[in-house]
Protein backbone atom coordinates (compact mmCIF):
# COMPACT_ATOMS: atom_id res chain seq x y z
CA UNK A 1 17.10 13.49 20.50
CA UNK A 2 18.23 11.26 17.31
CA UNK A 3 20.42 9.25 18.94
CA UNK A 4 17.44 8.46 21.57
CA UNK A 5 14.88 7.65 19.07
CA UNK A 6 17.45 5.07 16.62
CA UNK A 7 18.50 3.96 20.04
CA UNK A 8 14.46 3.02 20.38
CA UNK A 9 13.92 1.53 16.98
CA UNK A 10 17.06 -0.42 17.50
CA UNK A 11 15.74 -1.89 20.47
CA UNK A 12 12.60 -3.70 18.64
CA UNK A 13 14.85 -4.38 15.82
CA UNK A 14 13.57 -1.74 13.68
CA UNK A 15 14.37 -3.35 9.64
CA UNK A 16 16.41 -0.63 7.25
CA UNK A 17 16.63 2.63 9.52
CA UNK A 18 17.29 5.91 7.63
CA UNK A 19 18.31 9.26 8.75
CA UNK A 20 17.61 12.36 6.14
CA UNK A 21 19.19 15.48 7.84
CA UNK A 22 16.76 17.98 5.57
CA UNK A 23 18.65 21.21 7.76
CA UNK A 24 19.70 22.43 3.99
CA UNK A 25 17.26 21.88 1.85
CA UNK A 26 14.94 25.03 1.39
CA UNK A 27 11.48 24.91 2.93
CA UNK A 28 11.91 21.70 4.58
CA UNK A 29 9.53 20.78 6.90
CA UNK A 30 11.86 19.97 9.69
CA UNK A 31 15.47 19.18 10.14
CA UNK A 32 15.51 15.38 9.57
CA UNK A 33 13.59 12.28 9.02
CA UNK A 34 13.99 8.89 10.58
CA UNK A 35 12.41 6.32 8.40
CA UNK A 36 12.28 2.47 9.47
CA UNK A 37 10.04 -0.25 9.03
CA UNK A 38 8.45 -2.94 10.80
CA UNK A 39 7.52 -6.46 9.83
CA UNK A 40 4.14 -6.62 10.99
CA UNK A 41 1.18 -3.80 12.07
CA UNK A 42 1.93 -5.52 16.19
CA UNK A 43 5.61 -4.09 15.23
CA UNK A 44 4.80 -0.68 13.97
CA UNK A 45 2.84 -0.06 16.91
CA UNK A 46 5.93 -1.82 18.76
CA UNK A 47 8.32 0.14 17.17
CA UNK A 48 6.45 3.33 17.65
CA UNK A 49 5.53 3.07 21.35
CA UNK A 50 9.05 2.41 21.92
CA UNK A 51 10.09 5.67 20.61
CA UNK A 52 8.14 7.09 22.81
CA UNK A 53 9.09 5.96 25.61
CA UNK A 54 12.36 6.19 26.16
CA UNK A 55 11.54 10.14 24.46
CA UNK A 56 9.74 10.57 27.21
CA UNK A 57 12.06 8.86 29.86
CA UNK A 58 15.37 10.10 28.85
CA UNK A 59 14.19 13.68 27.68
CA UNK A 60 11.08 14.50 29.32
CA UNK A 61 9.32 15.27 26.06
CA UNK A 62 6.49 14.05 23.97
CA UNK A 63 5.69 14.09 19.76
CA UNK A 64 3.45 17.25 19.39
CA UNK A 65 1.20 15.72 17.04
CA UNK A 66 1.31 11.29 16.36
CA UNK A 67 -0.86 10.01 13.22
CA UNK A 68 -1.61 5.81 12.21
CA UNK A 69 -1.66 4.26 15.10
CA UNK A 70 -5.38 3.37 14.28
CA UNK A 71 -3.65 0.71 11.62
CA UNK A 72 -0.20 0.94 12.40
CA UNK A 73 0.60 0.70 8.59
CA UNK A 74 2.80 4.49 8.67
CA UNK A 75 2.65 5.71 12.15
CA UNK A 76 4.13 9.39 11.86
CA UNK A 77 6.14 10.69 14.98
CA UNK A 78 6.15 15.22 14.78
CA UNK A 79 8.74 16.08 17.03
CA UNK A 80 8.98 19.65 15.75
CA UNK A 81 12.39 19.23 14.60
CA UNK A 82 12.43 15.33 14.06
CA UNK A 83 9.59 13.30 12.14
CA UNK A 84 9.96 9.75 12.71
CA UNK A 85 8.22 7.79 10.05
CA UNK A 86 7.16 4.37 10.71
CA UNK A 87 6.04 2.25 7.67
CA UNK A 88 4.98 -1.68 7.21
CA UNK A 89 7.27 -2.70 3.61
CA UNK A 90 4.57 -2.24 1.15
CA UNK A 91 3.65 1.01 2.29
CA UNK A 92 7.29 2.27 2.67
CA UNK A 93 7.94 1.17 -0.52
CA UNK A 94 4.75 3.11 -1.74
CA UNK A 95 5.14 6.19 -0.88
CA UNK A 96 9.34 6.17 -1.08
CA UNK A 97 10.15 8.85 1.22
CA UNK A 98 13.91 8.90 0.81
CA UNK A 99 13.25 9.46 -3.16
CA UNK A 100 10.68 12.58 -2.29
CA UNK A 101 13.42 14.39 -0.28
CA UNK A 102 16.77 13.10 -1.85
CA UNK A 103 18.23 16.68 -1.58
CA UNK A 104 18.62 15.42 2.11
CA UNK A 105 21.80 13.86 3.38
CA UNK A 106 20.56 10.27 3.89
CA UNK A 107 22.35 8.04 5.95
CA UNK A 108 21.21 4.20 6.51
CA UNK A 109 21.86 2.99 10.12
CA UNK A 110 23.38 -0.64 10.22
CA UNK A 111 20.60 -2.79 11.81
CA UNK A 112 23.07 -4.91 13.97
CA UNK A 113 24.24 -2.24 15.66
């Protein structure tokens, strides 16, 4: 399922995609993150309904629970193992997810790829 959903952000050029695998840090919440950000609110929601999508196409599955797309400033993605995170720049910045959970194994993705 990660390689489907940075397959998705690539695909409307998703800015600064990050991977935390969280599968050994204690009490995490899931097993990774995938942060990314969009230049604009019409490119969160962009970004966002593109993940699911091709979820849905290529695995016949949907996010159990999906939170911001009233503003599209941090749309939040719960796909019980994966959370996809979502941010506009100023609210990535903000709340600096990779810093909260830095015990993770982060990875960036190379956006030309």
């Amino acid at each position: 399922m990660l390689g489907v959903i940075l397959d998705a952000l690539k695909e409307k050029k998703g800015k600064d995609i990050v991977t935390i695998d969280l599968r050994e840090v204690e009490n995490a919440i899931c097993d990774h993150f995938v942060i990314c950000q969009g230049n604009s609110t019409t490119q969160v929601d962009a970004l966002s309904d593109s993940v699911h999508r091709k979820v849905k196409k290529e695995l016949n599955t949907a996010a159990h629970h999906v939170e911001g797309k009233n503003n599209s400033l941090w749309v939040l993605m719960d796909y019980s193992d994966i959370v996809v995170h979502i941010f506009l720049e100023e609210q990535r910045t903000f709340y600096n997810l990779e810093d909260v959970w830095a015990d993770g194994v982060l990875s960036r993705i190379d956006d030309d790829l």
